[in-house]
C-alpha atoms as a PDB file:
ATOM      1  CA  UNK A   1     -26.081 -11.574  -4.474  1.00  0.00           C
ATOM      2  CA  UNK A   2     -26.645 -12.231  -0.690  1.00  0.00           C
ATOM      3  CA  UNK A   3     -25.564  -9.077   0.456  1.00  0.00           C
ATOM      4  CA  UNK A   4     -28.132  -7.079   2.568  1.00  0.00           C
ATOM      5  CA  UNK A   5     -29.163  -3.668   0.321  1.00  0.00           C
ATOM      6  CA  UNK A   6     -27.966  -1.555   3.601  1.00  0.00           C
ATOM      7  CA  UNK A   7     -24.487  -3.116   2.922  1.00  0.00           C
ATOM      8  CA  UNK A   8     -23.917  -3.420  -0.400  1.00  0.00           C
ATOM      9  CA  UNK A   9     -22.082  -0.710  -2.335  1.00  0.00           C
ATOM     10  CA  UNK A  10     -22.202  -2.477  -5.733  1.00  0.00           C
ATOM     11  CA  UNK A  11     -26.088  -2.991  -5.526  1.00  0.00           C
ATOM     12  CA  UNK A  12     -26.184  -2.892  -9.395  1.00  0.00           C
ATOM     13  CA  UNK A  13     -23.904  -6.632  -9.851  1.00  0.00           C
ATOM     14  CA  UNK A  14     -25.415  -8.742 -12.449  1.00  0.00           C
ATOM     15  CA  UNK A  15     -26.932 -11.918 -11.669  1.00  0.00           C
ATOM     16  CA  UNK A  16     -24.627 -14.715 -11.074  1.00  0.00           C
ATOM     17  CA  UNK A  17     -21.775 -12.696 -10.592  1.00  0.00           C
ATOM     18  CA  UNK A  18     -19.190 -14.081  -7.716  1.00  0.00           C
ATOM     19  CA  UNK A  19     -19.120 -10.902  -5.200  1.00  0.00           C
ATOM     20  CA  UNK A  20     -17.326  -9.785  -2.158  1.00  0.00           C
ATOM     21  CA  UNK A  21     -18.496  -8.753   1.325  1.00  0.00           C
ATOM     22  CA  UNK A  22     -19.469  -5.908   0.320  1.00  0.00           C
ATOM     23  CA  UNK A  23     -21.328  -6.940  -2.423  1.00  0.00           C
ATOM     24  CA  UNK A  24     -18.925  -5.963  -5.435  1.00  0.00           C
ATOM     25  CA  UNK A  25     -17.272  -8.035  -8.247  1.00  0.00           C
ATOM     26  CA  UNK A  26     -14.227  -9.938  -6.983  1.00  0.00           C
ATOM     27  CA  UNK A  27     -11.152  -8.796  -8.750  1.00  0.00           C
ATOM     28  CA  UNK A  28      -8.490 -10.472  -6.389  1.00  0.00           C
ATOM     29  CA  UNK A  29      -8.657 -14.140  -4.885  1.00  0.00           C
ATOM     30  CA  UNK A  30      -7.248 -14.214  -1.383  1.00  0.00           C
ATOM     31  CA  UNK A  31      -3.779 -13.810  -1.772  1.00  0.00           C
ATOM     32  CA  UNK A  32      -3.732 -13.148  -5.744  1.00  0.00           C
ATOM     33  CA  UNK A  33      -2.195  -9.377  -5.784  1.00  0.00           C
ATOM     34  CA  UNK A  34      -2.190  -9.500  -9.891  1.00  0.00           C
ATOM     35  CA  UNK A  35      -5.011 -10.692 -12.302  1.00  0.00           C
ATOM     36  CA  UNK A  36      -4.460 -10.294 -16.032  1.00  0.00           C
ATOM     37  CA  UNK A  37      -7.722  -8.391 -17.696  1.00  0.00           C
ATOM     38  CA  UNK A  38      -9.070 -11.520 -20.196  1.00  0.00           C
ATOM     39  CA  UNK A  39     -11.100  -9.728 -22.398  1.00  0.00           C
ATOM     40  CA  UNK A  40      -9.382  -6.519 -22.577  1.00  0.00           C
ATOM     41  CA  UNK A  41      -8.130  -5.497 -26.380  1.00  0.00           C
ATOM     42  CA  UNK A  42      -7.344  -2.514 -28.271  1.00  0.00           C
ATOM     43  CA  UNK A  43      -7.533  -1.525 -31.936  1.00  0.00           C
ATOM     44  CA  UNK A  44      -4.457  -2.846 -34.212  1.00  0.00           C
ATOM     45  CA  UNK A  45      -1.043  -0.912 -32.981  1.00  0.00           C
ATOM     46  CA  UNK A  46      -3.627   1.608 -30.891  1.00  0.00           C
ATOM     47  CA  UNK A  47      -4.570   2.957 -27.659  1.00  0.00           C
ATOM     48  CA  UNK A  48      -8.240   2.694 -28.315  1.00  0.00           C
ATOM     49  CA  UNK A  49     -10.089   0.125 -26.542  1.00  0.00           C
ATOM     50  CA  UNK A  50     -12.534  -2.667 -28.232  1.00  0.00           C
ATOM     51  CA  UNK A  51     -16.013  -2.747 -27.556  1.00  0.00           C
ATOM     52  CA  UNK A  52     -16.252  -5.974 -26.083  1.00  0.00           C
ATOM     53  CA  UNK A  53     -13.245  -4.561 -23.592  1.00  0.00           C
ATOM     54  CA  UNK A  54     -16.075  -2.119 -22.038  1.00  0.00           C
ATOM     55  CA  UNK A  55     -18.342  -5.275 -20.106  1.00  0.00           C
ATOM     56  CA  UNK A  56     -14.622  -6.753 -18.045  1.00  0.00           C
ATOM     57  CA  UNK A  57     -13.556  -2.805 -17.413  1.00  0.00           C
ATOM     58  CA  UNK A  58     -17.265  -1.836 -16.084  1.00  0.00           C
ATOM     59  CA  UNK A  59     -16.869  -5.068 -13.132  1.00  0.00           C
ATOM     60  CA  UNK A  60     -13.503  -3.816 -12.865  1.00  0.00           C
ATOM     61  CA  UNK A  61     -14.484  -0.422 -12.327  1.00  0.00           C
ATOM     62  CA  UNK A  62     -17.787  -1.227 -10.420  1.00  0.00           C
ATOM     63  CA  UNK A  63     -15.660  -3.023  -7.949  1.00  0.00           C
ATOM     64  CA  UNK A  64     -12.738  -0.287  -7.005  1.00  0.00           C
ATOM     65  CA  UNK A  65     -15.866   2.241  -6.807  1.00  0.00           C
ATOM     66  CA  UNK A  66     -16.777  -0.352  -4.466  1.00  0.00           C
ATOM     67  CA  UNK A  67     -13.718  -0.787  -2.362  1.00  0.00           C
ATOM     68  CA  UNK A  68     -12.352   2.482  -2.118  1.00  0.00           C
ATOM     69  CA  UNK A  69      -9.029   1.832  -0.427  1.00  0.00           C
ATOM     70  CA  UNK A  70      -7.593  -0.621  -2.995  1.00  0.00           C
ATOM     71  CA  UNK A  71      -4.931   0.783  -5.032  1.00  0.00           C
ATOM     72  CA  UNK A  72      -4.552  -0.818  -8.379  1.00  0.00           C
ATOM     73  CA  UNK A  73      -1.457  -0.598 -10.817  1.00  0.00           C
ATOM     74  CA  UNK A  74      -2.656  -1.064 -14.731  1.00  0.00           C
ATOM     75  CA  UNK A  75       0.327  -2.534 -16.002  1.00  0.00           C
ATOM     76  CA  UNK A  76       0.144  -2.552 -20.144  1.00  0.00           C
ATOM     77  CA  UNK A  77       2.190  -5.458 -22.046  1.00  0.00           C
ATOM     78  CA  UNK A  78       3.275  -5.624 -25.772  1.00  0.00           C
ATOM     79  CA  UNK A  79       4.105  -8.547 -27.395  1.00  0.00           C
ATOM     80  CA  UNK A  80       7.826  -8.677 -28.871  1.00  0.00           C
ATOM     81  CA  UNK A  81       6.965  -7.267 -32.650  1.00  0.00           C
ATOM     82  CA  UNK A  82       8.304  -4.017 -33.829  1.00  0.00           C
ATOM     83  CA  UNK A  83      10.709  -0.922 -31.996  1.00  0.00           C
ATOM     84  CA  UNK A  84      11.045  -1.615 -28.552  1.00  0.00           C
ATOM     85  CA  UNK A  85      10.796   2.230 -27.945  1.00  0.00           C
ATOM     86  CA  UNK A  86       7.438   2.278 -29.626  1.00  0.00           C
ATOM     87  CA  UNK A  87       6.381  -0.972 -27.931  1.00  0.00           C
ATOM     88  CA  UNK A  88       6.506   0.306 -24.168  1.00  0.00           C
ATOM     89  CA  UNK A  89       5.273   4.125 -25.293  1.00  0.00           C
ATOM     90  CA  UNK A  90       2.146   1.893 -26.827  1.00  0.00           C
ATOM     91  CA  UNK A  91       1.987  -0.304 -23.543  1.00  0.00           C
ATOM     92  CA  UNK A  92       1.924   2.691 -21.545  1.00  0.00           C
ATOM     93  CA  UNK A  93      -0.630   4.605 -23.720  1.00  0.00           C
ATOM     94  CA  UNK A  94      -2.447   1.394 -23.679  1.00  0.00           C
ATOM     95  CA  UNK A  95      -2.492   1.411 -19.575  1.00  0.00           C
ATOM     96  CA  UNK A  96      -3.524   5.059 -19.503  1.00  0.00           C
ATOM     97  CA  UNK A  97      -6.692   4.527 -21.605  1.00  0.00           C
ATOM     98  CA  UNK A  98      -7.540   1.587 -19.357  1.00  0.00           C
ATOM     99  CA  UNK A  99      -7.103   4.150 -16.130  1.00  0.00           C
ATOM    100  CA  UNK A 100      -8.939   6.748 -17.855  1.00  0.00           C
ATOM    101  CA  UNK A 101     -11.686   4.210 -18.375  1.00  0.00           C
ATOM    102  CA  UNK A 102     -12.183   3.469 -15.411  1.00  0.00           C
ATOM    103  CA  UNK A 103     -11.507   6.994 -13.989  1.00  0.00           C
ATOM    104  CA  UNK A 104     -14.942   8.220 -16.580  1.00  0.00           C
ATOM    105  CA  UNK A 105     -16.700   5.368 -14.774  1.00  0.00           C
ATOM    106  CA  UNK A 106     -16.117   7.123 -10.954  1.00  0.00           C
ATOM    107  CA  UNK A 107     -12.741   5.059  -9.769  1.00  0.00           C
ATOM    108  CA  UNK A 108     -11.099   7.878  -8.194  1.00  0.00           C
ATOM    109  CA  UNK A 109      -7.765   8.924  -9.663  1.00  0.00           C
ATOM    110  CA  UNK A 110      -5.802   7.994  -6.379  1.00  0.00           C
ATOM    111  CA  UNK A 111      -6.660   4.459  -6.637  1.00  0.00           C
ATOM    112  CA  UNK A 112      -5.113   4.448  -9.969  1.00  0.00           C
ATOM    113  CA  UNK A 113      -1.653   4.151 -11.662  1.00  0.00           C
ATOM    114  CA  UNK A 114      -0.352   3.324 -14.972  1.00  0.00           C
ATOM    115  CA  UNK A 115       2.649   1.548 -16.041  1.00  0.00           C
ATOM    116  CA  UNK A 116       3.609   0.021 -19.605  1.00  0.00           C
ATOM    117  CA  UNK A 117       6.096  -2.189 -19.509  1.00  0.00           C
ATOM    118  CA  UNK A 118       6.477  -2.908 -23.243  1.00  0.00           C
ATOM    119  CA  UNK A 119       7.402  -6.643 -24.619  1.00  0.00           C
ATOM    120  CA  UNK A 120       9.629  -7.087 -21.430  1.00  0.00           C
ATOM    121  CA  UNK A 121       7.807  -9.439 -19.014  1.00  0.00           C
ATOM    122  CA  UNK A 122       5.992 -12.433 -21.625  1.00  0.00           C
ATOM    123  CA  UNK A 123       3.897 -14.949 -20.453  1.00  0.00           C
ATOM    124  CA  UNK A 124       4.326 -16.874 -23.337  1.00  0.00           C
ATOM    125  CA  UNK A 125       6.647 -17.125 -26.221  1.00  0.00           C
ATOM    126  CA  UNK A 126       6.802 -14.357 -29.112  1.00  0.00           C
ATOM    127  CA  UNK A 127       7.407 -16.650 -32.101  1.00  0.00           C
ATOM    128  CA  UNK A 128       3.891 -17.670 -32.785  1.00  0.00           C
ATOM    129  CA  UNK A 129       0.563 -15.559 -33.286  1.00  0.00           C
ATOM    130  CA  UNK A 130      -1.011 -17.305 -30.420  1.00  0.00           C
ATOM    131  CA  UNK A 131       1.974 -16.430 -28.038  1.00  0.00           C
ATOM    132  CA  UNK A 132       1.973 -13.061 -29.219  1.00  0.00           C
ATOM    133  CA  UNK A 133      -1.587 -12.590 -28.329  1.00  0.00           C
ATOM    134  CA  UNK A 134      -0.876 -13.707 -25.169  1.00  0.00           C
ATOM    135  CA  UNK A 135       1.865 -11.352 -24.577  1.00  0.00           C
ATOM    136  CA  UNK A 136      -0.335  -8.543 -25.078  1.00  0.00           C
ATOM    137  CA  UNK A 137      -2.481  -7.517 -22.436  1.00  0.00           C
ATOM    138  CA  UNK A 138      -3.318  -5.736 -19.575  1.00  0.00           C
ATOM    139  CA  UNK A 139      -2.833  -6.750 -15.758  1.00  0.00           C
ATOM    140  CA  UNK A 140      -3.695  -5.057 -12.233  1.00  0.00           C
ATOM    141  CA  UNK A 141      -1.830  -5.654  -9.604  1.00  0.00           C
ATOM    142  CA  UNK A 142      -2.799  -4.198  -5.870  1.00  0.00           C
ATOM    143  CA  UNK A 143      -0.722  -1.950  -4.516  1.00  0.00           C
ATOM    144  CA  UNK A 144      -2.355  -1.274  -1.818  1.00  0.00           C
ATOM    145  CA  UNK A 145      -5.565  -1.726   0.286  1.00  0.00           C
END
């Protein structure tokens, strides 16, 4: 990756991987302070992550292990469908599995916070399946570093 061994604190990055200086995934551009987590799915009206969710949230977590003092927010989206009550309880138990995740794979708790925000902030419109899809998914945003 370019990094000198004696520097880098992700020494295990795949091949081809963009990393930092420190040799660790790149989560944030420059000034980007939220990226939305492509890849990242749960099971049908569930808090249980996919599979294929597991290879984004190991970079994720392989970089905050990585750069200790950024703070992350996992914020947890819904699309529009169904109770709004159960919507944002499912977005937010949808962020907490994401933090606990990454928590089991050694990203302290302190760098960590969940929020689920429900079907209130859509990227796309809820009247079609593909907007829908869009609408639900899961974001960090740096809160701090």
């Amino acid at each position: 990756d370019g990094v000198p061994d004696a520097q880098d604190r992700c020494p295990n990055t795949g091949a081809g991987v963009q990393v930092d200086a420190v040799g660790c995934p790149i989560l944030f551009e420059a000034e980007a302070t939220e990226i939305i987590l492509d890849g990242v799915t749960f099971e049908s009206s569930s808090a249980t992550l996919t599979p294929n969710s597991r290879t984004v949230l190991d970079r994720v977590a392989q970089s905050l292990v990585g750069n200790p003092d950024v703070r992350v927010r996992v914020v947890g989206h819904t699309d529009s469908t169904g109770p709004l009550q159960f919507n944002i309880d499912l977005s937010q138990q949808r962020a907490e599995s994401v933090v606990e995740y990454l928590q089991a794979r050694g990203v302290p708790a302190g760098q960590l916070e969940a929020l689920g925000v429900g079907p209130e902030d859509p990227v796309a419109p809820n009247d079609t399946p593909a907007g829908r899809l869009q609408n639900r998914r899961v974001e960090l945003q740096r809160i701090g570093n």
